[in-house]
Protein backbone atom coordinates (compact mmCIF):
# COMPACT_ATOMS: atom_id res chain seq x y z
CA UNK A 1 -22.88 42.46 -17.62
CA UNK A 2 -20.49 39.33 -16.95
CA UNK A 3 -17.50 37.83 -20.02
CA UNK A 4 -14.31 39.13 -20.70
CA UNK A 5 -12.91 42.06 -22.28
CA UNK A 6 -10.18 42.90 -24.66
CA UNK A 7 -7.85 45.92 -23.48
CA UNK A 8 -7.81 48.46 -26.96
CA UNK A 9 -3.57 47.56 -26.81
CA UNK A 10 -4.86 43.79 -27.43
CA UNK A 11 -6.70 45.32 -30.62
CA UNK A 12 -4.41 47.78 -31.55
CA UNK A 13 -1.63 44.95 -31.01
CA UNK A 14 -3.24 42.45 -33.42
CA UNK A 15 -4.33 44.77 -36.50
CA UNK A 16 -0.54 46.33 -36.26
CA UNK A 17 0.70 42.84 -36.39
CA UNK A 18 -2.00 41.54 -39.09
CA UNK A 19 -1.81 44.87 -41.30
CA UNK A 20 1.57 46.11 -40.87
CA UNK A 21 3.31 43.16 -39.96
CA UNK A 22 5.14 45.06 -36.62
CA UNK A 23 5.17 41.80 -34.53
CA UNK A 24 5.65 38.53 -35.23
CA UNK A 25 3.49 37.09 -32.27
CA UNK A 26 1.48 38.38 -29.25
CA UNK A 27 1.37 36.91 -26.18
CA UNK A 28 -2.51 37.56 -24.45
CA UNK A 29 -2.97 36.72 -21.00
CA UNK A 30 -6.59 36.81 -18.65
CA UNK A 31 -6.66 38.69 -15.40
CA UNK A 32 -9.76 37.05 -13.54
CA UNK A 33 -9.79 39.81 -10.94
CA UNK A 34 -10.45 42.44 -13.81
CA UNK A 35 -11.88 40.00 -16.52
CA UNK A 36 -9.65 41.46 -18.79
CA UNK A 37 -7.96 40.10 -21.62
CA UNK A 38 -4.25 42.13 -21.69
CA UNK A 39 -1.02 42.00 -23.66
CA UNK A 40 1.73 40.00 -21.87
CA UNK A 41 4.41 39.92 -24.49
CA UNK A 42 4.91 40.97 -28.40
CA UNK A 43 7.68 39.77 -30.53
CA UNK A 44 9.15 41.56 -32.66
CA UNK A 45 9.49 40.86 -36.35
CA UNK A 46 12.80 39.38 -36.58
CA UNK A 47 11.79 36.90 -33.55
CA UNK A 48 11.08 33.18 -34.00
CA UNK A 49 8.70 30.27 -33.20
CA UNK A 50 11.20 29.37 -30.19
CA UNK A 51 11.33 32.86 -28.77
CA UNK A 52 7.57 32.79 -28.77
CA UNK A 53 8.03 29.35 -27.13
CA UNK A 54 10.79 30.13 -24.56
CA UNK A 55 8.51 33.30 -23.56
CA UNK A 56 5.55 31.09 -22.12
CA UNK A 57 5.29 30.46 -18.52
CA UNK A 58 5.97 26.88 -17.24
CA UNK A 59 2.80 27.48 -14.38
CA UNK A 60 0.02 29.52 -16.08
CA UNK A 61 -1.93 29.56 -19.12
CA UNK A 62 -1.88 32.27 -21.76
CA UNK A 63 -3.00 32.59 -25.69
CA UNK A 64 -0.88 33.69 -28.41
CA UNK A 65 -1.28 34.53 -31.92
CA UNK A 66 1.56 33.81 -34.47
CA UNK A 67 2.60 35.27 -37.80
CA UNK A 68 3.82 32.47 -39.55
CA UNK A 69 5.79 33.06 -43.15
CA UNK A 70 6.31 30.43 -45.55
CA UNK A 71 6.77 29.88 -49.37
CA UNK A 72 4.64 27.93 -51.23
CA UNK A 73 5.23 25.59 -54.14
CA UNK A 74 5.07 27.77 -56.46
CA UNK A 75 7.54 30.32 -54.67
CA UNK A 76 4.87 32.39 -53.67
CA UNK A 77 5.63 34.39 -49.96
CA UNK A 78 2.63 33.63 -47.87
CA UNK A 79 1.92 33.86 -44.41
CA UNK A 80 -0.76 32.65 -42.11
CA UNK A 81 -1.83 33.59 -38.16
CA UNK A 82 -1.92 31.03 -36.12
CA UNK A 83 -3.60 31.05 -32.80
CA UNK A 84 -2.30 29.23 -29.97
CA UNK A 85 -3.84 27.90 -26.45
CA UNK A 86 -1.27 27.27 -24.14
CA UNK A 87 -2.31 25.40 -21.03
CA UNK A 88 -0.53 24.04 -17.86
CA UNK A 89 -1.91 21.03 -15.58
């Protein structure tokens, strides 16, 4: 059978950050020997958009899903994931 597959700490990662907000992002990065996708960093909650940032390599690729907070209009507390494709040439 040939694709990739997710490591259960790369599920159990995401629904503890999407559930029970526990991380703010999560760093996911593919080992091509293994074809394996694995956690290569989490944030915790109090971290930022520019810690996520600062953690990405400057010579490999990696994917990263962030918790993003915001208030609306209407002072409503939202917050959306955004997921994030980080590529070097």
């Amino acid at each position: 059978m040939n694709g990739m597959w997710m490591t259960e700490e790369c599920k159990r990662s995401f629904m503890e950050m999407k559930w029970k907000k526990v991380h703010r992002y999560i760093v996911f990065k593919i080992e091509e020997k293994s074809k394996k996708v694995t956690v290569d960093k989490v944030g915790a909650a109090g971290e930022t958009y520019h810690d996520l940032a600062a953690s990405l390599p400057e010579d490999d690729c990696r994917y990263a899903v962030f918790d993003f907070d915001y208030v609306t209009v209407d002072n409503c507390r939202m917050s959306k994931l955004f997921f994030i494709t980080w590529s070097v040439f």
